[in-house]
Protein backbone atom coordinates (compact mmCIF):
# COMPACT_ATOMS: atom_id res chain seq x y z
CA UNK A 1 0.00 0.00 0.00
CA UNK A 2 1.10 3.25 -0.78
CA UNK A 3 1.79 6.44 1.64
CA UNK A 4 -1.15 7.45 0.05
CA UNK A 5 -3.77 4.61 0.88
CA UNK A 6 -2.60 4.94 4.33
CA UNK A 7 -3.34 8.38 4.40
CA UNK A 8 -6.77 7.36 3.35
CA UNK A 9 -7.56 4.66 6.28
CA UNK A 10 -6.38 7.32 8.94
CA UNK A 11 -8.82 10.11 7.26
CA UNK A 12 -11.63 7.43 8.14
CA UNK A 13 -11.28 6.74 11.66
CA UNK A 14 -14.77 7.43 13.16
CA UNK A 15 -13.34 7.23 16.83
CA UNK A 16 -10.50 8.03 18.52
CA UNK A 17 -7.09 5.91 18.32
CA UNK A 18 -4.23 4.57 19.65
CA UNK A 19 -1.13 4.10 17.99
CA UNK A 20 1.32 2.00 19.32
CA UNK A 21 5.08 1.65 17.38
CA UNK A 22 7.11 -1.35 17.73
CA UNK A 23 10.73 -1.51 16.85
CA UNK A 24 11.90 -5.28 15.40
CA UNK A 25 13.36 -7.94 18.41
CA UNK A 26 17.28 -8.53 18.16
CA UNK A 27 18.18 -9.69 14.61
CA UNK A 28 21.11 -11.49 13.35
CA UNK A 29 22.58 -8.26 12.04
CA UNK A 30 22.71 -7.20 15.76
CA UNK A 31 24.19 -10.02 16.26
CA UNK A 32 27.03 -10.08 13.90
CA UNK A 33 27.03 -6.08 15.65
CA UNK A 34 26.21 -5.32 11.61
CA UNK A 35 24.97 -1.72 11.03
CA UNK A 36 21.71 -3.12 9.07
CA UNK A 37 20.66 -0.08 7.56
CA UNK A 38 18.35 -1.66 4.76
CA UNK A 39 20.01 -4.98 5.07
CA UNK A 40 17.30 -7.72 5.34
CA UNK A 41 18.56 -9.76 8.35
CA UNK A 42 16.12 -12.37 9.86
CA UNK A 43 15.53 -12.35 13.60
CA UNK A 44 17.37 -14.10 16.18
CA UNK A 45 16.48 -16.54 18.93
CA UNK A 46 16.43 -13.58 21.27
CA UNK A 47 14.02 -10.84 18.34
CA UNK A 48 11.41 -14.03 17.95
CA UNK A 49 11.68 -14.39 22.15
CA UNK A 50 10.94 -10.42 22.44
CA UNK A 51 8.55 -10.40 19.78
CA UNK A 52 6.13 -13.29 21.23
CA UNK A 53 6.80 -11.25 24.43
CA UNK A 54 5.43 -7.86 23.19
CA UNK A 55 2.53 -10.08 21.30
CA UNK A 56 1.54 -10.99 25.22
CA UNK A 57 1.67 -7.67 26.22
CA UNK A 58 -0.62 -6.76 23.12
CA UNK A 59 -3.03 -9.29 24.20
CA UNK A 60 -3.98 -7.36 26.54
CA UNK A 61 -5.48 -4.70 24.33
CA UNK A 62 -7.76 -4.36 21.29
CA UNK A 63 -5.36 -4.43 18.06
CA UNK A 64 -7.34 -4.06 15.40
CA UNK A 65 -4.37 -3.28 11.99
CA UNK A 66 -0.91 -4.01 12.30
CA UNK A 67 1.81 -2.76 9.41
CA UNK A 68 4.97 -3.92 9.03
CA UNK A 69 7.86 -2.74 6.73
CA UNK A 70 8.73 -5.40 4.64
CA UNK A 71 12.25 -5.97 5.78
CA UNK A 72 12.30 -9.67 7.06
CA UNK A 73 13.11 -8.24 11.07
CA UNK A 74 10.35 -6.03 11.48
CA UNK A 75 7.86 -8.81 9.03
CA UNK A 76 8.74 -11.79 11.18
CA UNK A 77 8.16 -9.56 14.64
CA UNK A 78 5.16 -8.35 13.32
CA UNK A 79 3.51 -11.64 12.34
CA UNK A 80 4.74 -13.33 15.32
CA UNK A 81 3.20 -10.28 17.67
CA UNK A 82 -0.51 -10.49 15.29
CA UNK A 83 -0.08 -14.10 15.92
CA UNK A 84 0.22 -13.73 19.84
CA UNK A 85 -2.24 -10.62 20.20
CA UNK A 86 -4.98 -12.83 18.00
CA UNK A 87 -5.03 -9.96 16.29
CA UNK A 88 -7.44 -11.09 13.57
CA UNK A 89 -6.43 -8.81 10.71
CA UNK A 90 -3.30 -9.68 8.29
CA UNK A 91 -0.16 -7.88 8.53
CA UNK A 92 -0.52 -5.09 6.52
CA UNK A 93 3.13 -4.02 4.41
């Protein structure tokens, strides 16, 4: 989706929102201590550990859209985080 169908879902919003942002768990580039930059490195033991924890932790609340940028780190936290929220929606790139 474009910048610009974003754009469009936020001008909808009939009620108030919260917006929560989520960096990626540890990845294999921070493990290697790689400066990743745009680099697609998977996560680690340690992201997919952090990423099921913050999933708990959105359990707890209503999730209703999750996006992702499509680099695998921030993909793989955010499916595994929809996954453990039951967030019922797709990832959204």
């Amino acid at each position: 989706m474009t910048h610009h169908g974003y754009t469009r879902k936020f001008l909808k919003l009939g009620r108030p929102a919260k917006f929560y942002f989520l960096r990626h768990g540890d990845s294999e580039g921070n493990r290697s201590k790689t400066i990743q930059g745009r680099e697609d490195f998977p996560l680690s033991e340690d992201g997919r550990e952090h990423a099921r924890a913050a999933g708990t932790w959105f359990a707890e609340r209503r999730i209703d859209l999750l996006y992702s940028s499509p680099l695998k780190r921030a993909r793989e936290t955010a499916d595994i985080v929809q996954r453990e929220a039951g967030c019922g929606s797709p990832v959204e790139t």
